[in-house]
C-alpha atoms as a PDB file:
ATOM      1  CA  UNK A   1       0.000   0.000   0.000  1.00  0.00           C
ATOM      2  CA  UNK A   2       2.611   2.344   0.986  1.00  0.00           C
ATOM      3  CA  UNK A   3       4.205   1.805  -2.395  1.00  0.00           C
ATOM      4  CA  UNK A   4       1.678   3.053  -4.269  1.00  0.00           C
ATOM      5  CA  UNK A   5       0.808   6.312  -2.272  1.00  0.00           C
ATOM      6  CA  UNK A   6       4.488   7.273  -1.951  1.00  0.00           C
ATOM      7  CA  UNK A   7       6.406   9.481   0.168  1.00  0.00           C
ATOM      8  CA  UNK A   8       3.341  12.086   0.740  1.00  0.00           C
ATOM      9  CA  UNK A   9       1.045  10.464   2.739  1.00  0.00           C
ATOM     10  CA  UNK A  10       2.611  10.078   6.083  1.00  0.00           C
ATOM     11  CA  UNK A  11      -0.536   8.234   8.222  1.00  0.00           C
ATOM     12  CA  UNK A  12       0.804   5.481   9.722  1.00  0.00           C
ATOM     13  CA  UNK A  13       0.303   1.753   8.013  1.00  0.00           C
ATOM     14  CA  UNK A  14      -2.376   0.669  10.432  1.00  0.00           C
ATOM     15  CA  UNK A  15      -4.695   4.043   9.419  1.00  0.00           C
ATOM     16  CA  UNK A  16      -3.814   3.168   5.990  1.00  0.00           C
ATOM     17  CA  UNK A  17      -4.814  -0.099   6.417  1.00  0.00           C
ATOM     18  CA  UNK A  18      -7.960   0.792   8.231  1.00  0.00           C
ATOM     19  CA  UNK A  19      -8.930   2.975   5.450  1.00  0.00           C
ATOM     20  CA  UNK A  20      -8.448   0.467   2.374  1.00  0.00           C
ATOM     21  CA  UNK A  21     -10.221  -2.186   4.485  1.00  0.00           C
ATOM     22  CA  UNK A  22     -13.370   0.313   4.764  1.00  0.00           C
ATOM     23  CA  UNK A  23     -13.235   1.322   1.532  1.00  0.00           C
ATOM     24  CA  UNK A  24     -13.557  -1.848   0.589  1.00  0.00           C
ATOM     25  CA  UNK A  25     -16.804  -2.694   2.732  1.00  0.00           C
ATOM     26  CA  UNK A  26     -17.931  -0.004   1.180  1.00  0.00           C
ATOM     27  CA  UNK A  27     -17.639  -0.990  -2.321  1.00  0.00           C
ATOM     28  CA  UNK A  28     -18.913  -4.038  -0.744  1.00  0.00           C
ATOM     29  CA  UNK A  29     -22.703  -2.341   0.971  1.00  0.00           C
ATOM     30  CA  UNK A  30     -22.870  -0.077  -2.704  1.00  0.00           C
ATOM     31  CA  UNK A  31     -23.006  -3.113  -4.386  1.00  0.00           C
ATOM     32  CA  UNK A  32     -25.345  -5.211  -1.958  1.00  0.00           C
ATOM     33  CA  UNK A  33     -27.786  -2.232  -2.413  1.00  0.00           C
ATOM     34  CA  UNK A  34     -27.883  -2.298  -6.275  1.00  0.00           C
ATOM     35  CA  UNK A  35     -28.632  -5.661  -5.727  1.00  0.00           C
ATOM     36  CA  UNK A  36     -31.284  -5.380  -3.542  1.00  0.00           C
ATOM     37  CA  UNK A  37     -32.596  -2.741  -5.366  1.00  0.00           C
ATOM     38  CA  UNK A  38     -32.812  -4.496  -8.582  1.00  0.00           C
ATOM     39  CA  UNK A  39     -34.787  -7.246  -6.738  1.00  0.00           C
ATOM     40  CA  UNK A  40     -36.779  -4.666  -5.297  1.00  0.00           C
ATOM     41  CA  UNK A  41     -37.969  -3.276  -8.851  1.00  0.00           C
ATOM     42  CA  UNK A  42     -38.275  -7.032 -10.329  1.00  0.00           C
ATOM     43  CA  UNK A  43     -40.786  -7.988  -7.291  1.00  0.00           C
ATOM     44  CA  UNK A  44     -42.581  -4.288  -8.032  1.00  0.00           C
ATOM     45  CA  UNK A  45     -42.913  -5.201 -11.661  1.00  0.00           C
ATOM     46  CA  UNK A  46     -44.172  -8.744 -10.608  1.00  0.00           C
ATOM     47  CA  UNK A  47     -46.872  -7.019  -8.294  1.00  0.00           C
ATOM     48  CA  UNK A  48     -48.005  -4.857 -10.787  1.00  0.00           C
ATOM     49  CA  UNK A  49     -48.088  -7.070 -13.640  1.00  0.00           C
ATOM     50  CA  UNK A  50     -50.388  -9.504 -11.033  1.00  0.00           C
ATOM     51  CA  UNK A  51     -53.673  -9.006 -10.174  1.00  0.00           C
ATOM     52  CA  UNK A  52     -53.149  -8.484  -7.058  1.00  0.00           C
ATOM     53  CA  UNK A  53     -53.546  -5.271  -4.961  1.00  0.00           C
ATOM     54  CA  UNK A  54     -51.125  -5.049  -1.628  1.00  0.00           C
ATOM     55  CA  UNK A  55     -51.644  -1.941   0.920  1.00  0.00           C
ATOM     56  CA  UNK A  56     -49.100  -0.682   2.395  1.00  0.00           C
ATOM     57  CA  UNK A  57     -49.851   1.096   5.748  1.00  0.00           C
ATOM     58  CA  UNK A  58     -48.305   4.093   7.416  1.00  0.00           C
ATOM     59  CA  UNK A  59     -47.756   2.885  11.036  1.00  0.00           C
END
């Protein structure tokens, strides 16, 4: 890691570390969330396209 940030960045190796690894989990969530969000616009379509009506309450 240090290699490719050079001489500049002068955090210590653990915060660098720490940073890459959340980062990662990041990129991770982002692309659990398209996923879920794709599935979430597949079941919408599905609901529509049935003939069946679903209420949705506000408590």
């Amino acid at each position: 890691m240090k290699a490719l940030i050079g001489s500049w960045d002068h955090r210590p190796y653990h915060m660098l570390a720490e940073a890459t690894a959340l980062r990662a989990r990041v990129a991770e969530l982002e692309a659990r969330l398209s996923e879920m969000e794709q599935e979430n616009a597949a079941l919408r379509d599905a609901l529509r396209d049935s003939d069946l009506e679903v209420v949705l309450s506000g408590t």
